[in-house]
Protein backbone atom coordinates (compact mmCIF):
# COMPACT_ATOMS: atom_id res chain seq x y z
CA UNK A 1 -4.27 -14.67 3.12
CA UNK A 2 -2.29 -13.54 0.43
CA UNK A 3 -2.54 -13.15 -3.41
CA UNK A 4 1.32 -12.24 -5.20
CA UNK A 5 1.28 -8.26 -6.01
CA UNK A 6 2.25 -8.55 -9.17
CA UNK A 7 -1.01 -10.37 -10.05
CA UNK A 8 -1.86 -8.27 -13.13
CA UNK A 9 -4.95 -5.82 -12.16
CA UNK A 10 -5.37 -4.36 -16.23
CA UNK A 11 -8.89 -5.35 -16.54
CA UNK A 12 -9.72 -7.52 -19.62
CA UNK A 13 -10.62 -5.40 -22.85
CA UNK A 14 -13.41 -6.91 -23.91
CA UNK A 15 -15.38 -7.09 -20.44
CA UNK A 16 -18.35 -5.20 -20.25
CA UNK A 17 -19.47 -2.81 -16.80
CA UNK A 18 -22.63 -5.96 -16.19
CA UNK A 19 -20.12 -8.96 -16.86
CA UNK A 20 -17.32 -7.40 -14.89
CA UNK A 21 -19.86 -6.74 -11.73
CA UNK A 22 -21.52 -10.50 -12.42
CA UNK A 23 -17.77 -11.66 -11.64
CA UNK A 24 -16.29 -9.43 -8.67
CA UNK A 25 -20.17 -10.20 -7.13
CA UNK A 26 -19.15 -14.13 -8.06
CA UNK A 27 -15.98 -14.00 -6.10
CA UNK A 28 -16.91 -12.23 -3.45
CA UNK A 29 -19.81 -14.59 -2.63
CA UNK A 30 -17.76 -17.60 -3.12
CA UNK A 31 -14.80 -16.28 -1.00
CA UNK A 32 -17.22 -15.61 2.10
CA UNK A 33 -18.78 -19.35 1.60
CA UNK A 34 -15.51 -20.58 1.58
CA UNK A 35 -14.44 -19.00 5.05
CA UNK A 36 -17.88 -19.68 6.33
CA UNK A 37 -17.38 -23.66 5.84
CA UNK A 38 -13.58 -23.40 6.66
CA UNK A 39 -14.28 -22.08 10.15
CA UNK A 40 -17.15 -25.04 11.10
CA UNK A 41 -14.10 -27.47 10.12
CA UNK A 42 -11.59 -25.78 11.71
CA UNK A 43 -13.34 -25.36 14.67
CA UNK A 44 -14.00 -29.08 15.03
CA UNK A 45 -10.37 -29.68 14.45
CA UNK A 46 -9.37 -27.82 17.55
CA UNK A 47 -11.41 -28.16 19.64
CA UNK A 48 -10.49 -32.04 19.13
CA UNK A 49 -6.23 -31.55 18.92
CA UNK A 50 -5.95 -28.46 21.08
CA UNK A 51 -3.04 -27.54 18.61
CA UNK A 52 -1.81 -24.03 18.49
CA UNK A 53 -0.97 -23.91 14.88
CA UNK A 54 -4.86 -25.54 14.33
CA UNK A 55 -6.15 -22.10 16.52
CA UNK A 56 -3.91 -20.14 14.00
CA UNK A 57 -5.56 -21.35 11.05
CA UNK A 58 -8.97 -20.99 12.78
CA UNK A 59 -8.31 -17.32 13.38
CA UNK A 60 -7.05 -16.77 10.40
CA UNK A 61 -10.41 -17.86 8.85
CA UNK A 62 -12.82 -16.07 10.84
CA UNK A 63 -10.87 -12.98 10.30
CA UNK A 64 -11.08 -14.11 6.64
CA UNK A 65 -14.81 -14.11 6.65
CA UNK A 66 -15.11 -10.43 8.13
CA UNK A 67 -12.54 -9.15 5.42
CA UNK A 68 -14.41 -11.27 3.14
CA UNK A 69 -18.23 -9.51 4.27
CA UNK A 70 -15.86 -6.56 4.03
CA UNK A 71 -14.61 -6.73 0.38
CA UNK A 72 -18.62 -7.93 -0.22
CA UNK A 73 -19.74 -4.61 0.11
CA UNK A 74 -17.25 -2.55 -0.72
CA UNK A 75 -17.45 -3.97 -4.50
CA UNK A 76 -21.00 -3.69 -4.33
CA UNK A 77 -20.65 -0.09 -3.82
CA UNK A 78 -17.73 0.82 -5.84
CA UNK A 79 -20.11 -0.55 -8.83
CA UNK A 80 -22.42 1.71 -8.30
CA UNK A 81 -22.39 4.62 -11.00
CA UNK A 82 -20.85 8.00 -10.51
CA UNK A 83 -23.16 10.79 -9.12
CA UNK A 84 -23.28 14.65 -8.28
CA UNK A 85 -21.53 13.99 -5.30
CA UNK A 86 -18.78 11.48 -6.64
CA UNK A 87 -17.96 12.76 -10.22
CA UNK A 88 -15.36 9.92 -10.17
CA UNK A 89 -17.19 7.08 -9.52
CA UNK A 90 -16.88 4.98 -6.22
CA UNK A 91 -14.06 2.66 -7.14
CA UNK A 92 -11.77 3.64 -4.29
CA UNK A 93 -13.98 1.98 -1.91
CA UNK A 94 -11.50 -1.19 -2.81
CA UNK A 95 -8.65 0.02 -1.46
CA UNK A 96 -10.57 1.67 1.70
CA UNK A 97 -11.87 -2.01 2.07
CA UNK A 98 -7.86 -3.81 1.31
CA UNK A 99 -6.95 -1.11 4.25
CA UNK A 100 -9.55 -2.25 6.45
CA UNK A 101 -8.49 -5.91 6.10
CA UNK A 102 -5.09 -5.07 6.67
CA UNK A 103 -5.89 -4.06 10.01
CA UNK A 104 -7.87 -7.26 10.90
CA UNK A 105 -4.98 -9.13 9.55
CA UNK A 106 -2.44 -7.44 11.59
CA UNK A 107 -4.84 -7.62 14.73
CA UNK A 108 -4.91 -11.63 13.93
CA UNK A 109 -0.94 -11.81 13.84
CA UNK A 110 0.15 -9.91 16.58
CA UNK A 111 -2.35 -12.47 18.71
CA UNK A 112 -1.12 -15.02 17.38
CA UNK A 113 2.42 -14.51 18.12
CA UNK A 114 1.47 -14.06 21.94
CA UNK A 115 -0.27 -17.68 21.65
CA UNK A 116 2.48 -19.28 19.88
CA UNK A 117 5.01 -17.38 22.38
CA UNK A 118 3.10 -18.64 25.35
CA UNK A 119 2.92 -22.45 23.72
CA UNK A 120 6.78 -22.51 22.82
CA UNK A 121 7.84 -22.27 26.65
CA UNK A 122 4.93 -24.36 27.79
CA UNK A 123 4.31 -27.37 24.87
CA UNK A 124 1.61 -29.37 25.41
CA UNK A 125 1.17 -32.60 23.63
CA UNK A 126 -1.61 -32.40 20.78
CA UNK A 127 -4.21 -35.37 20.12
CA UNK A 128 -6.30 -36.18 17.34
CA UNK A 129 -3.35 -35.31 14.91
CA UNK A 130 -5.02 -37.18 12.13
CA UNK A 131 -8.17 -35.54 12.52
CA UNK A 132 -6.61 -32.16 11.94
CA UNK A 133 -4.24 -33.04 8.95
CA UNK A 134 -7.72 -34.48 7.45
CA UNK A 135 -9.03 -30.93 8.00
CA UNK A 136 -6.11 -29.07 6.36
CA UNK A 137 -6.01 -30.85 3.46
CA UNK A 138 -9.46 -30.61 2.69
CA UNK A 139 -9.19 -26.38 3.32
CA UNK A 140 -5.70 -26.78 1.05
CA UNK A 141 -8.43 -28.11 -1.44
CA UNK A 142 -11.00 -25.52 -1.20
CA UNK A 143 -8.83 -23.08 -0.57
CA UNK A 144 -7.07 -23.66 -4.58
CA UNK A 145 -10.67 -23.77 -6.04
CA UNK A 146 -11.42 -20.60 -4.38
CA UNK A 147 -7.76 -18.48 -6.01
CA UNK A 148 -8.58 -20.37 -9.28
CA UNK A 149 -11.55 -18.56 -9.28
CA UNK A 150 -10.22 -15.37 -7.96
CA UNK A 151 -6.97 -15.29 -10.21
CA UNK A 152 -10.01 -15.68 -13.24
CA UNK A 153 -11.99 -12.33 -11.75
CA UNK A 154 -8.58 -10.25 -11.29
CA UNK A 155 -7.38 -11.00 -14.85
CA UNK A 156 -11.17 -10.11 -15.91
CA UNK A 157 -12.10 -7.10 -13.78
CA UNK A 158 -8.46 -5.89 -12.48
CA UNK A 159 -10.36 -5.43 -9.18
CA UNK A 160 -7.90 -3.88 -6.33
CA UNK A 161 -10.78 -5.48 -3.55
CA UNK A 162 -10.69 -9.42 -4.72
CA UNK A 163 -6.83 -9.02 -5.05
CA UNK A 164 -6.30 -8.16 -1.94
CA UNK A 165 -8.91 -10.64 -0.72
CA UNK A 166 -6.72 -13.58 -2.26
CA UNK A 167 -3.67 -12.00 -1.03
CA UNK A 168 -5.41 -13.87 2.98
CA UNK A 169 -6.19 -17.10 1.02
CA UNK A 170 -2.83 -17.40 -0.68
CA UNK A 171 -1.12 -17.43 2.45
CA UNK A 172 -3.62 -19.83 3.65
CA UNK A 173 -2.26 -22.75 1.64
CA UNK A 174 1.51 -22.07 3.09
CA UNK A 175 0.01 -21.89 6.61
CA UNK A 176 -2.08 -25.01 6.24
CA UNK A 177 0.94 -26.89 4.64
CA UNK A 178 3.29 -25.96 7.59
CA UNK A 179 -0.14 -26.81 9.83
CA UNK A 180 0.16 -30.11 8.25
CA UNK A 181 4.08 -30.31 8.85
CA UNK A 182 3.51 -29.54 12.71
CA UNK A 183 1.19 -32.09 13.00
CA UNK A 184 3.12 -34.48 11.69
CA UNK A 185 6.38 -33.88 13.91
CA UNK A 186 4.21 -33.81 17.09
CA UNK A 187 2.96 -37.44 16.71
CA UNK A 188 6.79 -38.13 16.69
CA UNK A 189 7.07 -36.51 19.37
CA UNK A 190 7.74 -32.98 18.30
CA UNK A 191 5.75 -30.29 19.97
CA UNK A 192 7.65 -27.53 20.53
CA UNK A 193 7.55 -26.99 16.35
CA UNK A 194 3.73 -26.59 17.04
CA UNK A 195 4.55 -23.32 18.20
CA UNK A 196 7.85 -22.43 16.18
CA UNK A 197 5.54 -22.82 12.62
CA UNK A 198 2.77 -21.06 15.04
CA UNK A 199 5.83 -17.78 15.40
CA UNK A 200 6.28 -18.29 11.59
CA UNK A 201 3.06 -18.24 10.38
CA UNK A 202 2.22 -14.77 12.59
CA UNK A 203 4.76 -13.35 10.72
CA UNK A 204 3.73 -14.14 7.35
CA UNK A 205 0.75 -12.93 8.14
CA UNK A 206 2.41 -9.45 9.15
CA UNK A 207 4.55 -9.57 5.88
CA UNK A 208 0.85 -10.28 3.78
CA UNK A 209 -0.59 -6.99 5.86
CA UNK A 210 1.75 -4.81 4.61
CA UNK A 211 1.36 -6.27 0.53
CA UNK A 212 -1.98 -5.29 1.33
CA UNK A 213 -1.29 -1.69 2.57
CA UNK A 214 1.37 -0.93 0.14
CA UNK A 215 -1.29 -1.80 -2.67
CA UNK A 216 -4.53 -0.39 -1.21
CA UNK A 217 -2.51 3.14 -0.84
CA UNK A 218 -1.29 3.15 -4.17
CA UNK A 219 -5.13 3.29 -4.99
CA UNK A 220 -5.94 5.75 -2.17
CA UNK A 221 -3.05 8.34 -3.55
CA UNK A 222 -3.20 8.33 -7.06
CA UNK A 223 -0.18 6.41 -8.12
CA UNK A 224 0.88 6.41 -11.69
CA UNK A 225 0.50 3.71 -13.36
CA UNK A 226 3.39 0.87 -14.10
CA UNK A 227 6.56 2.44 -16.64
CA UNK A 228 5.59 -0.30 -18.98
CA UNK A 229 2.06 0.61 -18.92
CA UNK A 230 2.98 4.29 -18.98
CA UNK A 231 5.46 3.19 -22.15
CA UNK A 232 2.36 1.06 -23.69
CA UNK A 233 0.01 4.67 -24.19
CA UNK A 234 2.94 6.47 -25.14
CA UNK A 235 3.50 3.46 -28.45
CA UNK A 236 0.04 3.65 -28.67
CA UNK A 237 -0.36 7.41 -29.50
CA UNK A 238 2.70 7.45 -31.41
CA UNK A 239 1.37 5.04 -34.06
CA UNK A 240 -1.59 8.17 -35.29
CA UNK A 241 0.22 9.18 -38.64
CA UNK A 242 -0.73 13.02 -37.28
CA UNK A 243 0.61 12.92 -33.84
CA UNK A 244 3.77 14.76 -33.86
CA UNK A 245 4.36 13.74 -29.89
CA UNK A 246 2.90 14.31 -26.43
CA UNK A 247 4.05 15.55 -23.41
CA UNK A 248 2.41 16.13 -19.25
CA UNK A 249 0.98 12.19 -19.40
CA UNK A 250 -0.86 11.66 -16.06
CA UNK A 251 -2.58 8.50 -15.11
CA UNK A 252 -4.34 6.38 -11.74
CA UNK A 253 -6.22 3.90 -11.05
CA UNK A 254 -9.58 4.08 -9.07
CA UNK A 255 -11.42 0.69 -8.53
CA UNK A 256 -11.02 -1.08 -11.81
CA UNK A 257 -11.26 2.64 -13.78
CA UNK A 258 -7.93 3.74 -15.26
CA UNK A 259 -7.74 7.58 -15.76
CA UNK A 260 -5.54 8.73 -18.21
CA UNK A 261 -4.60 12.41 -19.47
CA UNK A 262 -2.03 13.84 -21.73
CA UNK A 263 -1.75 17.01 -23.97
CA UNK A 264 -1.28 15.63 -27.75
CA UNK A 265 1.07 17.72 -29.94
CA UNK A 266 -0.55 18.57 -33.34
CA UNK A 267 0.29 20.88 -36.47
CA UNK A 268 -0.35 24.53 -36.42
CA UNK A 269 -2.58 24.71 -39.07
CA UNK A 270 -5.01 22.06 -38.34
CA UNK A 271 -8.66 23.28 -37.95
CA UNK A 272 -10.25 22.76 -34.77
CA UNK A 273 -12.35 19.75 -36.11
CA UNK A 274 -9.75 18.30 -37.41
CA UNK A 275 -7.82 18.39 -34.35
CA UNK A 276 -10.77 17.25 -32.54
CA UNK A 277 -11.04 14.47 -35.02
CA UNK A 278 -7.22 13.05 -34.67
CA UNK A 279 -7.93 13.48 -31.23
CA UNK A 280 -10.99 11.51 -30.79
CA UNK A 281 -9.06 8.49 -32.52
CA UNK A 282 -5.94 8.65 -30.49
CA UNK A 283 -8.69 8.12 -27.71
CA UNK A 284 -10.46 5.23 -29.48
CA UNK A 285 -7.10 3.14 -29.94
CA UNK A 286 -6.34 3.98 -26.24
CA UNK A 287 -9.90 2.71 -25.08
CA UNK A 288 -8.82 -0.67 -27.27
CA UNK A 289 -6.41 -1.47 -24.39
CA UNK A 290 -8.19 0.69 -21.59
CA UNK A 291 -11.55 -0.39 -22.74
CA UNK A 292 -12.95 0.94 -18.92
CA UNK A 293 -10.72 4.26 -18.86
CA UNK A 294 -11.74 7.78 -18.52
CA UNK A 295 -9.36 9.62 -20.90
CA UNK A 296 -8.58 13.63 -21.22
CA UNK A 297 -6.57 14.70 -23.72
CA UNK A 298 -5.72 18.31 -24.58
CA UNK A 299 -4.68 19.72 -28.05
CA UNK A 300 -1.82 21.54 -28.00
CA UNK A 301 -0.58 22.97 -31.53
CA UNK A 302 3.47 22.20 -31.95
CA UNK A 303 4.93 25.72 -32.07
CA UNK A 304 3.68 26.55 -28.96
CA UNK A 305 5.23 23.51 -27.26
CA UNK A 306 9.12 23.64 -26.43
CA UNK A 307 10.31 19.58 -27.19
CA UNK A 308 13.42 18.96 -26.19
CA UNK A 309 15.04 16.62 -28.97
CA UNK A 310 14.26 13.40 -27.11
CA UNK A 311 11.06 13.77 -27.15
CA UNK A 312 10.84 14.74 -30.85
CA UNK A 313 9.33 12.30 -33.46
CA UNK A 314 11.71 10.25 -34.87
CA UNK A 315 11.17 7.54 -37.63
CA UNK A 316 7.47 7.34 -37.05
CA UNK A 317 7.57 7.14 -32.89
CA UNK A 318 7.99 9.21 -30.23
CA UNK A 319 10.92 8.35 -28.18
CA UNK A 320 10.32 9.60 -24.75
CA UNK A 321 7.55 10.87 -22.55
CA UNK A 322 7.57 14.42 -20.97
């Protein structure tokens, strides 16, 4: 269950609003096919091996497929267009659906962990080993085709939902590796691992949960955006020959929409079209990185802004950020 959080969400720049909603709609309808076929195999496996690492996986998957249905429709709405009643689009509903898989995910671990406990003190001897190793290596299988495809949409769309959706299949390949593992050291004669990798797994699972969280509230309250993305607008507005600095830079992320605002420093004697000019190309180079972004930015002539002198122009950039 678990894609690395420092998979990159910046959408990609040339992506437009249709192509980016063809490819979170693409991975969301692969990634609940995937856990739909998982589960039948799983399922057979153990029911036929009666291992408690095999139940692990199982439950893991059909939690997968609710999160899955979950992160389905909470992409299809947070594509839908802003309206009267959200000015600001519907991208949050992401996050709102990464917190709602959280709590499916904990739900899964903390039973898990009572299964596993229970197994540990009372092993019992698992058949059909070779059956079930068949069955994890063929979900280790689908399970890479699915994040190759995933890892494609984030780079593309910067989608907060589908990350945290490959954050549960990530994790899958380490628990169906150490599923694999158990397996193996019970035909020797090894069952009490069974349960050990069954503890193990339960907790990755927690520690995946809390990625999850940690990312989906970031979304839900407004966090600024990374220092070297912050430090990437600030370059970029420096480089206009008229800018003479900024200061109050603000920025989130909603969805896959960035929002960025700033107040742009200018010379006193510019004429207001003029000013709006400078300032409608500072906004053009910033929607050549933030191609998706919603961007305010406020003129504010230089005498009437107190810059301290590290924040001053100097040699044709601005060296700090107010």
């Amino acid at each position: 269950m678990s894609t690395s959080s420092t998979e990159s969400n910046t959408p990609s720049q040339h992506l437009s609003s249709k192509e980016r909603a063809r490819w979170m709609k693409i991975a969301t309808y692969a990634s609940t096919s995937v856990a739909a076929v998982l589960i039948a195999a799983k399922l057979v496996a153990w029911v036929w091996t009666d291992s408690v690492s095999l139940l692990a996986t199982l439950m893991d998957s059909c939690l997968d497929a609710i999160a899955s249905l979950i992160t389905l429709f909470a992409v299809r709405h947070a594509l839908e267009p802003a309206d009267d009643e959200h000015r600001f689009g519907h991208g949050k509903a992401e996050a709102l659906a990464g917190l709602a898989q959280s709590m499916f995910i904990t739900g899964s671990a903390l039973f898990l962990l009572l299964e596993a406990s229970s197994r540990f003190f009372h092993p019992q001897a698992i058949e059909g080993s070779n059956i079930g190793i068949a069955v994890m290596i063929f979900s280790i299988i689908l399970t890479l085709g699915l994040l190759t495809l995933q890892r494609h949409v984030i780079r593309k769309t910067g989608s907060t939902a589908i990350a945290a959706d490959a954050l549960h299949y990530k994790s899958d390949l380490y628990m169906n590796a150490s599923v694999i593992l158990a397996l193996v050291l019970a035909v020797y004669g090894w069952q009490g691992f069974d349960a050990v990798f069954g503890v193990g797994i339960a907790f990755y699972i927690l520690y995946s949960a809390y990625e999850i969280i940690q990312h989906a509230m970031h979304d839900l309250m407004d966090h600024e955006l990374s220092d070297d993305e912050r430090q990437h607008i600030r370059k970029i507005v420096s480089q206009h020959p008229q800018a003479h600095g900024m200061h109050d830079l603000r920025t989130r992320k909603s969805g896959s929409t960035v929002f960025i605002q700033l107040h742009l420093e200018l010379d006193d004697s510019l004429p207001l079209i003029e000013a709006h000019r400078i300032s409608d190309e500072v906004e053009a180079a910033l929607m050549e990185s933030y191609p998706h972004a919603e961007i305010i930015i406020h003129e504010d002539p230089i005498s009437a802004v107190s810059i301290p002198e590290p924040f001053k122009r100097t040699g044709g950039s601005l060296n700090a950020d107010a």
